[in-house]
Protein backbone atom coordinates (compact mmCIF):
# COMPACT_ATOMS: atom_id res chain seq x y z
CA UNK A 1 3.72 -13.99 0.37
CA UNK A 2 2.17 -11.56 -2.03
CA UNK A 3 4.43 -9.22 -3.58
CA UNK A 4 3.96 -5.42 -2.65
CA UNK A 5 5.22 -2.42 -3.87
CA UNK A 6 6.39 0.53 -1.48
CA UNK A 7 3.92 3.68 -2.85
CA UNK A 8 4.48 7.23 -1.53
CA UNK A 9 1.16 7.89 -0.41
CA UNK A 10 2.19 11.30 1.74
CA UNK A 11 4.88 13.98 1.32
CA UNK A 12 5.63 17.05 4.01
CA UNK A 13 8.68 19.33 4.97
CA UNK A 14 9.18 22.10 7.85
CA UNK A 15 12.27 24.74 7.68
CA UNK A 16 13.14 26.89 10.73
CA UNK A 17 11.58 30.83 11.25
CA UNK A 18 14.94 32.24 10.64
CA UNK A 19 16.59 33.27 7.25
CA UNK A 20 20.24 33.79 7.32
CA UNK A 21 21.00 35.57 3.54
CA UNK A 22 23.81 35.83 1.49
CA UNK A 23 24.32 39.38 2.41
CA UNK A 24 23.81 38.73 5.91
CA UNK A 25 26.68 36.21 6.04
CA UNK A 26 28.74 38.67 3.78
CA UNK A 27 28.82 41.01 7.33
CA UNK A 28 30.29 37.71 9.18
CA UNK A 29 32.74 36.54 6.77
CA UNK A 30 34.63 37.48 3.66
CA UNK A 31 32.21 36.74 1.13
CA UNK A 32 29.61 38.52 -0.43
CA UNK A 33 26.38 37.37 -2.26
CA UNK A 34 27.76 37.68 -6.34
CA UNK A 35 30.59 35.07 -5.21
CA UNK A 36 28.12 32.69 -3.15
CA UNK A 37 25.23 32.54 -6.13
CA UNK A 38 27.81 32.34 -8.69
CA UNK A 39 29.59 29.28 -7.45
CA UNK A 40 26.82 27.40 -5.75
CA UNK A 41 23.18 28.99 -6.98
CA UNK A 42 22.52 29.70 -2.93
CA UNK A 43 20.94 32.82 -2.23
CA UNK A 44 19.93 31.79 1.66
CA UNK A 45 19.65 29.35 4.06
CA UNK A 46 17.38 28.51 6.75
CA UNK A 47 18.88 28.64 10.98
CA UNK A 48 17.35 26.17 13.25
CA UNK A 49 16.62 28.23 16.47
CA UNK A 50 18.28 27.86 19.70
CA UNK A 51 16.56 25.18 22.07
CA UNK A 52 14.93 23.75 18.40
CA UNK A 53 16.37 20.11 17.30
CA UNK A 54 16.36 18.17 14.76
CA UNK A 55 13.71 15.63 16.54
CA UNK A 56 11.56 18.58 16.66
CA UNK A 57 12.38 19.47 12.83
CA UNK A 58 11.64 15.66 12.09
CA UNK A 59 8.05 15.73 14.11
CA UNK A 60 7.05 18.86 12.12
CA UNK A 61 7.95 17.18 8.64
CA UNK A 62 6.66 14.19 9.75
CA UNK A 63 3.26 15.53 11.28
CA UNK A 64 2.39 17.32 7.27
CA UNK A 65 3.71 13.77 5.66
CA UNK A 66 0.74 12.15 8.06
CA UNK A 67 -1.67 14.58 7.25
CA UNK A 68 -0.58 14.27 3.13
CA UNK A 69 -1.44 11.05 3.67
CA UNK A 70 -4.19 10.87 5.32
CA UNK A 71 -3.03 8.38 8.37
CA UNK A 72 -2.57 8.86 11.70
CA UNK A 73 0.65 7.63 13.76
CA UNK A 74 -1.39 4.64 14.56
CA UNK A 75 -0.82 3.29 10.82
CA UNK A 76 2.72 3.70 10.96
CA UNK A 77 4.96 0.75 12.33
CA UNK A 78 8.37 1.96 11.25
CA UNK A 79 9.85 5.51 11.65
CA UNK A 80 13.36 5.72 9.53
CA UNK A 81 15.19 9.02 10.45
CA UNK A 82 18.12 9.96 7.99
CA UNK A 83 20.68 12.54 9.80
CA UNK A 84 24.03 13.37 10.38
CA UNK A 85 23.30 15.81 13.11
CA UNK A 86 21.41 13.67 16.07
CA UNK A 87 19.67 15.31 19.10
CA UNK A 88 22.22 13.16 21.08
CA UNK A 89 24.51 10.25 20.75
CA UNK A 90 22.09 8.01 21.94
CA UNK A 91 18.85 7.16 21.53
CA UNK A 92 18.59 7.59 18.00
CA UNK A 93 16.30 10.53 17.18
CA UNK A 94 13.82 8.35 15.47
CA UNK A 95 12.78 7.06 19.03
CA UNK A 96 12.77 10.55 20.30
CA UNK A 97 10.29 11.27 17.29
CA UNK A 98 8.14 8.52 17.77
CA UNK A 99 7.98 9.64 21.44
CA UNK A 100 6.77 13.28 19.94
CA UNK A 101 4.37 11.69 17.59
CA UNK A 102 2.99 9.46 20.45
CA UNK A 103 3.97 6.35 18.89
CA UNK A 104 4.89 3.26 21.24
CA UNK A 105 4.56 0.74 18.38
CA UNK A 106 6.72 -1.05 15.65
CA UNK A 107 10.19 -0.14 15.27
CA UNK A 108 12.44 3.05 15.02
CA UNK A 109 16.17 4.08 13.82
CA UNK A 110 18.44 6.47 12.71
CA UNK A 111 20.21 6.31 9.22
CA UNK A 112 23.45 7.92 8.55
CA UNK A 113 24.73 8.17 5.13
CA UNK A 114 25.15 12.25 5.20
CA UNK A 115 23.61 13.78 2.16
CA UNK A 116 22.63 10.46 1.17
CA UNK A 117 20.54 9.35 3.78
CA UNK A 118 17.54 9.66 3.19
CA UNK A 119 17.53 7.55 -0.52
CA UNK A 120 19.26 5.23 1.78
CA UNK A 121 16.25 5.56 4.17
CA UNK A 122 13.82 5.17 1.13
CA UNK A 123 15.63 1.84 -0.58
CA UNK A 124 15.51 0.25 3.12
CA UNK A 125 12.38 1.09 4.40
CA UNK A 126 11.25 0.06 0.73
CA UNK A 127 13.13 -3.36 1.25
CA UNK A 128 11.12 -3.84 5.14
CA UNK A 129 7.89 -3.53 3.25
CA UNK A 130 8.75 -5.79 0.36
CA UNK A 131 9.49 -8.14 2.78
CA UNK A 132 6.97 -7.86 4.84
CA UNK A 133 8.70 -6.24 7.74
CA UNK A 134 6.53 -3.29 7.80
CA UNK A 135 3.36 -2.36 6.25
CA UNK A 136 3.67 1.89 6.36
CA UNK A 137 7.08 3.47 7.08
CA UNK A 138 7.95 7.48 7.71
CA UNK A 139 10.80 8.09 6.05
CA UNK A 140 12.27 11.38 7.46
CA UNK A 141 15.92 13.29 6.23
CA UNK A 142 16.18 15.61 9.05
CA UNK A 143 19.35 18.15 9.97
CA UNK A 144 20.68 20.74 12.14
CA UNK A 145 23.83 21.13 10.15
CA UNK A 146 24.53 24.99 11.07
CA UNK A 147 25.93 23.32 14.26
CA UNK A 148 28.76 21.55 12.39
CA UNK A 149 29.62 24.82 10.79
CA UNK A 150 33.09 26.68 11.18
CA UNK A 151 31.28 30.11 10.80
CA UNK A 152 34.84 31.11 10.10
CA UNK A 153 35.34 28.95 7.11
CA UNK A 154 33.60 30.81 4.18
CA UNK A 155 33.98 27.45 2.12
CA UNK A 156 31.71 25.78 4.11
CA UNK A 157 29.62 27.88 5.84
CA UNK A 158 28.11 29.89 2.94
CA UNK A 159 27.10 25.84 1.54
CA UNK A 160 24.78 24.60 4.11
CA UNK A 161 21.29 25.35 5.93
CA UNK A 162 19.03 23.22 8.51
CA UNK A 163 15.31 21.74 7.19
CA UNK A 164 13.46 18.62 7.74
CA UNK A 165 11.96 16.61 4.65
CA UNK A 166 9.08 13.29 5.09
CA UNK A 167 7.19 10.79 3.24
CA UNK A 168 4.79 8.00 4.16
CA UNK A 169 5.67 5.04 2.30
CA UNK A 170 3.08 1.90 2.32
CA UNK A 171 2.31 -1.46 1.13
CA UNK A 172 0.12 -1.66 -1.99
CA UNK A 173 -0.43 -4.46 -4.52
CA UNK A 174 -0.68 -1.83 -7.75
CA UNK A 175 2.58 -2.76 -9.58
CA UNK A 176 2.00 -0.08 -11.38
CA UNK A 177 3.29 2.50 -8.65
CA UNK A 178 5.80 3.06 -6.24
CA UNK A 179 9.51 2.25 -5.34
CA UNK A 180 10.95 0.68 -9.25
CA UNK A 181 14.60 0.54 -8.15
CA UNK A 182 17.07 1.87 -6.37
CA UNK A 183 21.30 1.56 -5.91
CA UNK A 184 23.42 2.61 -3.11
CA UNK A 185 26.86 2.72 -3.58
CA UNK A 186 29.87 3.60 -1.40
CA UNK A 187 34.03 4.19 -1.07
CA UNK A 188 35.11 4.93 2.22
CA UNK A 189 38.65 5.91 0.45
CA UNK A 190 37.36 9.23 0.01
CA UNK A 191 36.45 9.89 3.69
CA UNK A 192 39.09 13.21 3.97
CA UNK A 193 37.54 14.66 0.83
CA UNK A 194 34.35 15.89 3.16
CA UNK A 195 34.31 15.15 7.07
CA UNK A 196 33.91 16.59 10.39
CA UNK A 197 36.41 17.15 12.43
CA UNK A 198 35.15 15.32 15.74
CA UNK A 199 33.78 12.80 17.06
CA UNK A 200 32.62 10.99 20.45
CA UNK A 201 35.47 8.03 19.82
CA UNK A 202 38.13 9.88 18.33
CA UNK A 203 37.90 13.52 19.81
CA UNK A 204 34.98 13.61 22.46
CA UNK A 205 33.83 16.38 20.79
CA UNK A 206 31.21 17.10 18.01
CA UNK A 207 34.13 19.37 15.43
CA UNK A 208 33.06 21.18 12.29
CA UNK A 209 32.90 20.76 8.88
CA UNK A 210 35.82 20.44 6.73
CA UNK A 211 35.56 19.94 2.85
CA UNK A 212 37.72 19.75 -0.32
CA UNK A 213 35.25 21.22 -2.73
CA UNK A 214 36.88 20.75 -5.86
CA UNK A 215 37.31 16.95 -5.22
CA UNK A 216 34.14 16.70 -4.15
CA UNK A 217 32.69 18.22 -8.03
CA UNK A 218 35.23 16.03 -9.36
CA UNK A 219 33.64 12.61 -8.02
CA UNK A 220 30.01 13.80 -7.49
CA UNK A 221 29.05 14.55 -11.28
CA UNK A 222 30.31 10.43 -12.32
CA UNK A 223 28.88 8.71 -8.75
CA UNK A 224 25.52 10.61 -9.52
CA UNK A 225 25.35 9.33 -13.35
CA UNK A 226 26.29 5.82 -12.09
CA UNK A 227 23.51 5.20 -10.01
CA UNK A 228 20.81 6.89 -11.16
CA UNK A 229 22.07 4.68 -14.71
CA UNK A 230 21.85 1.81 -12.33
CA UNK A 231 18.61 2.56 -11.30
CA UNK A 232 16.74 2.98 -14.58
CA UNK A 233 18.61 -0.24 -15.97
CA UNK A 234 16.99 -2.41 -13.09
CA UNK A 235 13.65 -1.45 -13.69
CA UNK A 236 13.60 -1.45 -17.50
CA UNK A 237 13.86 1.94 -17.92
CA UNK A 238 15.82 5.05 -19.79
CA UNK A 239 16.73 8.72 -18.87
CA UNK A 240 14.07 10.09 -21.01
CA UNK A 241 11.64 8.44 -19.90
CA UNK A 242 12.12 10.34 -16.77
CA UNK A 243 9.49 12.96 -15.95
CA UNK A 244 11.49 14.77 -12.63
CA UNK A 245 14.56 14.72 -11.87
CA UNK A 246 15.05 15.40 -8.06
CA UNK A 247 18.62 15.84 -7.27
CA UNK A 248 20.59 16.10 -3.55
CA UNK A 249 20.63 19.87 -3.55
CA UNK A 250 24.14 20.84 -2.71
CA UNK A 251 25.40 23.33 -5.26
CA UNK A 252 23.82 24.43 -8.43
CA UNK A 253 27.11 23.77 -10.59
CA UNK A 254 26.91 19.98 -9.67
CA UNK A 255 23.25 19.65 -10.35
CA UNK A 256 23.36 21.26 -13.34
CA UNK A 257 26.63 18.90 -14.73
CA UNK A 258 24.52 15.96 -13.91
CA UNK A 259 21.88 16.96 -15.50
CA UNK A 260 23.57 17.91 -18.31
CA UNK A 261 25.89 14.49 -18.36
CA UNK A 262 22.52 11.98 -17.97
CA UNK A 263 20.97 13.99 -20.58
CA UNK A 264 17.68 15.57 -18.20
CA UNK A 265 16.56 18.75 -20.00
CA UNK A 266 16.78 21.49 -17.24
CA UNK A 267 12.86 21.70 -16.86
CA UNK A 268 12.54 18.60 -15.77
CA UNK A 269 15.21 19.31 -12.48
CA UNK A 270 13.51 20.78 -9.12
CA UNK A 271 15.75 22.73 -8.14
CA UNK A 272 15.62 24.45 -4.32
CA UNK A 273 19.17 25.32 -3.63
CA UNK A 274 19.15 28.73 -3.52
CA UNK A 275 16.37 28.76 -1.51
CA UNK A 276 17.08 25.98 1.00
CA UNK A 277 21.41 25.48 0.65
CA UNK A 278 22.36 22.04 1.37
CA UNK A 279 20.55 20.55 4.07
CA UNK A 280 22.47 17.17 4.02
CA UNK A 281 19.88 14.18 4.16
CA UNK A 282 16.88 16.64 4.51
CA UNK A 283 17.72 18.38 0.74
CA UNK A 284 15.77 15.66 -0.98
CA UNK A 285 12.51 15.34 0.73
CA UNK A 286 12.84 18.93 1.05
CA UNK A 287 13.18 19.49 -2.66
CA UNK A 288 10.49 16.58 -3.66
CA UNK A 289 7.99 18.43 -0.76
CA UNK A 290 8.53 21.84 -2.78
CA UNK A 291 7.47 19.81 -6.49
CA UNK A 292 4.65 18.03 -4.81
CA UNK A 293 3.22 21.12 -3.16
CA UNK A 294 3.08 23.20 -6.07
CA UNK A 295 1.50 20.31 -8.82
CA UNK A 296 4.84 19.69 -10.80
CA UNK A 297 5.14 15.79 -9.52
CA UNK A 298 1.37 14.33 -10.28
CA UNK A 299 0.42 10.85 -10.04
CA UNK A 300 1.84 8.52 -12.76
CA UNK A 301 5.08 10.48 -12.80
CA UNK A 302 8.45 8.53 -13.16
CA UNK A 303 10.44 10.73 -10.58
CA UNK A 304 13.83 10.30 -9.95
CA UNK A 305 15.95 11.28 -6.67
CA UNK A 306 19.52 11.13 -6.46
CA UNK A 307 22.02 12.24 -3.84
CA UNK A 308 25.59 11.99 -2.88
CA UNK A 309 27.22 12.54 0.27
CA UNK A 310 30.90 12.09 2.63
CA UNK A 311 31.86 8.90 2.88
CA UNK A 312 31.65 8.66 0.03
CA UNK A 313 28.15 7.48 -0.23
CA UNK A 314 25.58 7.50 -3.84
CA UNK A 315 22.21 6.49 -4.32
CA UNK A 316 19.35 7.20 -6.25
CA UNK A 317 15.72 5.71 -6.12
CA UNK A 318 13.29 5.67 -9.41
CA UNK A 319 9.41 5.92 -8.31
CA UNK A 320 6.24 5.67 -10.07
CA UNK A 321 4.65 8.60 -8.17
């Protein structure tokens, strides 16, 4: 069999209408928009609206990826849909978005690896084509996390915001592009440091959010370095050779000590947390959809994404753009 690479050939996004501000959530809860921006960069958040679900977030994202790309859903035979926040228990929300996208073809399944989903979702659907399991794959990090919140808790709340993020990944024989490398780690030890509090086997219920921040900075800044380390070492690569850094986009502070720590000058970090909050698996496509759009990724870029989520689960993915 011929060896292919996994290029990203197609890149689109869709947030929600609403915008739910700082100062808006200040009139809610005891906060107010100095404290918010000064520990986590975020300055708003977008609010999924009611009867709106994540399937329908992931159809939007995926519909501009398409159209980036310039395939129809008759091209695609695998639809990978990162989330922690599922239409319903079952089916996975990938079927319901192939079902939206009029696909009745190939194969399609959730991923859930919280914030890191969606590298999770790129490093397997980049293993299907490399082995000839699929020949174009959407790869979708989708969330309607506002619906895990504790609007009562101000230190969670204030952190998170709903989005959808896509790309079209295909086969291609240039060896010069696409998927390099990626690692996925995880440590289920760590589960209490960031949770929810529910579940359909242990509470029957979906439960809310529940975090211990400053163990969560503590671990994130080293699991971060590790991979994305990992990464570049596999493909023959080093951190400045790096031309965008595109981080999981959960609080500035973190982002920043990563950057910092791996040695990524600042201007080469998209950053879209105060803009978007964390939108759990969706921050990354999100964030890489924002860089595309506006000309900073290019063709022939190294780019590098990088997340970390509960679980605790790490990844990163290096990709000749």
């Amino acid at each position: 069999m011929k060896n292919m690479n996994s290029v990203v050939t197609g890149v689109g996004s869709y947030l929600p209408r609403r915008i739910l501000t700082n100062n808006e959530l200040a009139g809610k809860v005891d906060t107010d928009d100095e404290w918010i921006v000064q520990r986590t960069g975020i300055r708003q958040r977008y609010i999924a609206a009611a009867g709106e679900f994540t399937s329908d977030l992931a159809t939007c994202a995926a519909r501009e990826a398409l159209k980036s790309a310039g395939r129809a859903i008759a091209d695609i035979d695998l639809i990978i849909v990162a989330t922690t926040t599922p239409d319903k228990t079952f089916p996975a929300t990938a079927t319901l978005v192939q079902q939206k996208l009029g696909m009745k073809h190939g194969a399609a399944f959730d991923l859930q690896a919280v914030c890191s989903g969606f590298v999770f979702g790129v490093a397997t659907a980049d293993s299907y084509i490399k082995n000839g399991l699929a020949k174009r794959a959407l790869v979708i990090g989708a969330e309607t996390f506002s619906r895990l919140l504790d609007w009562e808790d101000r230190t969670t709340c204030v952190l998170f915001g709903d989005g959808a993020g896509a790309i079209v990944l295909e086969a291609s024989d240039d060896t010069k592009r696409g998927v390099l490398a990626s690692a996925l780690r995880s440590d289920g030890s760590h589960w209490d440091k960031l949770y929810v509090d529910g579940g359909v086997s242990e509470t029957q219920s979906t439960g809310h959010v529940r975090m211990a921040g400053r163990e969560v900075f503590k671990h994130a800044v080293g699991m971060i370095s590790d991979v994305v380390e990992m990464s570049l070492e596999t493909a023959g690569y080093q951190t400045s050779d790096i031309d965008w850094l595109v981080p999981h986009q959960a609080n500035k502070r973190i982002i920043d000590a990563a950057g910092k720590k791996l040695g990524v000058p600042p201007e080469k970090v998209v950053i879209t947390v105060d803009k978007h909050a964390n939108t759990s698996a969706a921050s990354v496509p999100l964030a890489l959809s924002v860089a595309v759009a506006d000309g900073r990724i290019k063709q022939g870029d190294l780019v590098m994404l990088e997340a970390m989520g509960g679980g605790f689960t790490w990844g990163a993915s290096l990709i000749r753009w």
